[in-house]
Structures are given as C-alpha cells and as structure tokens.
N, C-alpha and C. Protein backbone atom coordinates (compact mmCIF):
# COMPACT_ATOMS: atom_id res chain seq x y z
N UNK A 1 1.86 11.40 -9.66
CA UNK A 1 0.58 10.82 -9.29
C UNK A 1 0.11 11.38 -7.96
N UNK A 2 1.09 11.67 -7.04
CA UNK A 2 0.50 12.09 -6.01
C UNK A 2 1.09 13.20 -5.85
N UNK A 3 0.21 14.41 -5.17
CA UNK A 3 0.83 15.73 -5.12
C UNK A 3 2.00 15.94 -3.65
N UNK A 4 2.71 14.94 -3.53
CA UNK A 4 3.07 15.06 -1.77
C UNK A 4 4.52 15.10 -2.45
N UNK A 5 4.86 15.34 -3.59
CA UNK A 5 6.46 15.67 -4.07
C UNK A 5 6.82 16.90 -3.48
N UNK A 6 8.65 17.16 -3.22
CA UNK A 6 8.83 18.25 -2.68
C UNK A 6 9.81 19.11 -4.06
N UNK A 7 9.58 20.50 -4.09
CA UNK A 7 10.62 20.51 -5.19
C UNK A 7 11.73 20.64 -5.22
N UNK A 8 12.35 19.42 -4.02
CA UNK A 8 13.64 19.50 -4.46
C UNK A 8 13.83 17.47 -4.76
N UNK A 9 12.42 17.29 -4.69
CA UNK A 9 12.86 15.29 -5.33
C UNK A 9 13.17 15.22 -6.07
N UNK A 10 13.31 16.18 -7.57
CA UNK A 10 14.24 15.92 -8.41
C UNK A 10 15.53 16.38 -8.72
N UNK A 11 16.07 16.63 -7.50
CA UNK A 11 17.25 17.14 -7.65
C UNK A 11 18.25 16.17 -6.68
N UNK A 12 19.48 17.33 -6.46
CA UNK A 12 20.68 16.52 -5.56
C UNK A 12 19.97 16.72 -4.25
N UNK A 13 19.55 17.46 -3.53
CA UNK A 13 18.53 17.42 -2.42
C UNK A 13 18.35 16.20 -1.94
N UNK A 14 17.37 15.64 -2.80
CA UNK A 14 16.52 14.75 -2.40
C UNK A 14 16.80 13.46 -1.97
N UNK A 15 18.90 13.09 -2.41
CA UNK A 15 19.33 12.25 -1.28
C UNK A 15 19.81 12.69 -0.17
N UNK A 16 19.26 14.02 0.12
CA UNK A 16 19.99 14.34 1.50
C UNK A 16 19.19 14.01 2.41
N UNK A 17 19.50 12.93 3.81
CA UNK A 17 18.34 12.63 4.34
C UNK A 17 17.35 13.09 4.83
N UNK A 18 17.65 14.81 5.33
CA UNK A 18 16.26 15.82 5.66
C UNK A 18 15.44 15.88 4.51
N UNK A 19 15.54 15.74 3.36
CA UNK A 19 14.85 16.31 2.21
C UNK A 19 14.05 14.96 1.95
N UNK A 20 14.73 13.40 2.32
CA UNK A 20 14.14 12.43 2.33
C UNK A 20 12.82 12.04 3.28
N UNK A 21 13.69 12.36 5.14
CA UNK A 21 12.22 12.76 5.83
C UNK A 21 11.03 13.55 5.98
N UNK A 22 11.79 14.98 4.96
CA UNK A 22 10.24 15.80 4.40
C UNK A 22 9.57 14.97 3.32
N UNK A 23 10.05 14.31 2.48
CA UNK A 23 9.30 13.91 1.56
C UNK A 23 8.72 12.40 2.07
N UNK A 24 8.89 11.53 3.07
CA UNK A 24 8.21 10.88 3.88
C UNK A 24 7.15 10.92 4.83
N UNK A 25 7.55 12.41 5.09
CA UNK A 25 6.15 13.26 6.19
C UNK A 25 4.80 13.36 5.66
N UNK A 26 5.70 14.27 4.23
CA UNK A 26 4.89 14.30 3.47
C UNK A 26 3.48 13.41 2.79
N UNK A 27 4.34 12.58 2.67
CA UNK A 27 3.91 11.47 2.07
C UNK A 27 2.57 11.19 2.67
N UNK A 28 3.14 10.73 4.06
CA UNK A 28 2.03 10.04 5.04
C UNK A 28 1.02 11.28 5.40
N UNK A 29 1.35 12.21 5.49
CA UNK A 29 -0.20 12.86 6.16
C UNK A 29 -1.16 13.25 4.95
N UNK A 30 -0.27 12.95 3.62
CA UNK A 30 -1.28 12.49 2.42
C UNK A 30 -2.34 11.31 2.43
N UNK A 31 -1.18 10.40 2.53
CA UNK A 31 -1.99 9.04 2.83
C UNK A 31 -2.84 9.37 4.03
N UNK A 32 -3.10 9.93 5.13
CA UNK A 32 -3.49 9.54 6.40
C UNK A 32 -4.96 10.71 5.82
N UNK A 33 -4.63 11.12 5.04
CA UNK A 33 -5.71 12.27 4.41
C UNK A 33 -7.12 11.32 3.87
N UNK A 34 -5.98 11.05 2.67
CA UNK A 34 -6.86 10.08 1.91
C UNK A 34 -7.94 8.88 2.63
N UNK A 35 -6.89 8.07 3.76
CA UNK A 35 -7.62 7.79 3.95
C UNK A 35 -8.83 8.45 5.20
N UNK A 36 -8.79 9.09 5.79
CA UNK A 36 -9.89 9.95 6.20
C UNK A 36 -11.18 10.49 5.06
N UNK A 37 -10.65 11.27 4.01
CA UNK A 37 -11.74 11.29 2.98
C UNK A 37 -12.27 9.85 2.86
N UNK A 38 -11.54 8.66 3.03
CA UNK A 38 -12.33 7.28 2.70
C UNK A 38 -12.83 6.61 3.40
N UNK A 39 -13.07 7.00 4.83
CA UNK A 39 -13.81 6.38 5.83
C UNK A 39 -14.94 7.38 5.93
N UNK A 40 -15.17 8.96 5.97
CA UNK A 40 -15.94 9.62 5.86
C UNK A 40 -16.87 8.99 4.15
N UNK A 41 -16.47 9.15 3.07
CA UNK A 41 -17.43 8.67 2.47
C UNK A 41 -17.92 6.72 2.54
N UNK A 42 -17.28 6.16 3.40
CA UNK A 42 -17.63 4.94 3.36
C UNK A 42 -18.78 5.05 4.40
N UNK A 43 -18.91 5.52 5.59
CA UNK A 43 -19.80 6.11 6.21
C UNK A 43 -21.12 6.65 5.93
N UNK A 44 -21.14 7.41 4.78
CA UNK A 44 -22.04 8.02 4.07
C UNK A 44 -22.50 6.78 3.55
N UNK A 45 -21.92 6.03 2.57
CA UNK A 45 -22.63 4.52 2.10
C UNK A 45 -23.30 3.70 2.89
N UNK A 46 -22.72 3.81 4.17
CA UNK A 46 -23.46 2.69 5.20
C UNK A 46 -24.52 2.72 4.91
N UNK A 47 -24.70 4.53 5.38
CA UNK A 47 -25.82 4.83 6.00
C UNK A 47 -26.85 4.87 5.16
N UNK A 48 -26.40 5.06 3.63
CA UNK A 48 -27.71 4.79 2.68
C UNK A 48 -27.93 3.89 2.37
N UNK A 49 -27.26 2.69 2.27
CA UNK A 49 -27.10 1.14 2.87
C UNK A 49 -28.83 1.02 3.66
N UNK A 50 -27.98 1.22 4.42
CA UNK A 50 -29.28 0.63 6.11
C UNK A 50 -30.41 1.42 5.92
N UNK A 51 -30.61 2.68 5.43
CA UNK A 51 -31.71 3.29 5.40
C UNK A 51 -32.50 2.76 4.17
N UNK A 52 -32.13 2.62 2.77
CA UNK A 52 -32.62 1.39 2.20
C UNK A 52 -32.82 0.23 2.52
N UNK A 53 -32.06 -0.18 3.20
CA UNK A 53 -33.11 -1.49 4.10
C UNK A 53 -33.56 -1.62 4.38
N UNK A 54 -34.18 -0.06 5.46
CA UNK A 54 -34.94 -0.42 6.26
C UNK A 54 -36.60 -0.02 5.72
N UNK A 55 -36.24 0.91 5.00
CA UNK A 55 -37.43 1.18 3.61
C UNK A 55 -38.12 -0.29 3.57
N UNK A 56 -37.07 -0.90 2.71
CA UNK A 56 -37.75 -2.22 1.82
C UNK A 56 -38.51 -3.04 3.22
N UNK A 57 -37.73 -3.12 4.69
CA UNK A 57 -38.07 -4.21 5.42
C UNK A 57 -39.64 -3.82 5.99
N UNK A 58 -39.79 -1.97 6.16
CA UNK A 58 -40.85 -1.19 6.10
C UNK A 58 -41.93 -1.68 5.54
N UNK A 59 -41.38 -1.62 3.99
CA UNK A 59 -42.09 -1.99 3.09
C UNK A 59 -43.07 -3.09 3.00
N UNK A 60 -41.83 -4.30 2.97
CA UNK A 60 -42.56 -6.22 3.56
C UNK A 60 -43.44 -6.42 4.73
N UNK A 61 -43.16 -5.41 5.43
CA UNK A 61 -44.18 -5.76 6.82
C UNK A 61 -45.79 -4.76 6.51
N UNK A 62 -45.43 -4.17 5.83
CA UNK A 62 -46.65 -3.55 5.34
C UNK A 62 -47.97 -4.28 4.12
C-alpha cells in the first residue's frame, strides 16, 4: 500500500535492527510527505472557499 518498503522487508534483513530503522525513516518522511501534499491542497480549498464567499457576499450587497 505504501511505496516506503525496503527490499530487504521481506526477507531475514528486515529483523535486523538497521534494516528496521531504514524502514522507519522511511516510513516517516513518507508520511511527513503526504502530509505536506495535504496541507498544500487544503490551502488551495480555503482559498476557493473564501473567494466564493466573498463573490456571493459581493453579490447580496449589490
């Protein structure tokens, strides 16, 4: 599901604990990715949010 596997998680490797803290590193600057892509597009929503608002409030006072 997530591409942050290393190729050695399915092997004997992957209880060795270096192979565990790469695949933890990993992990997180995935997650820390993701969520960056998800505050950048939540951002983008605001803003078409409020700019439709301010249309319509435009609008009522007109």
């Amino acid at each position: 599901m997530f591409p942050f596997f290393t190729k050695s998680c399915c092997g004997w490797d992957f209880f060795q604990p270096e192979a565990r803290k790469t695949h933890q590193e990993n992990k997180l600057k995935f997650l820390k990715w993701m969520r960056d892509d998800l505050e950048t597009r939540l951002a983008g929503l605001n803003g078409a949010i409020e700019t439709i608002e301010r249309q319509i409030n435009q609008d009522e006072a007109s």
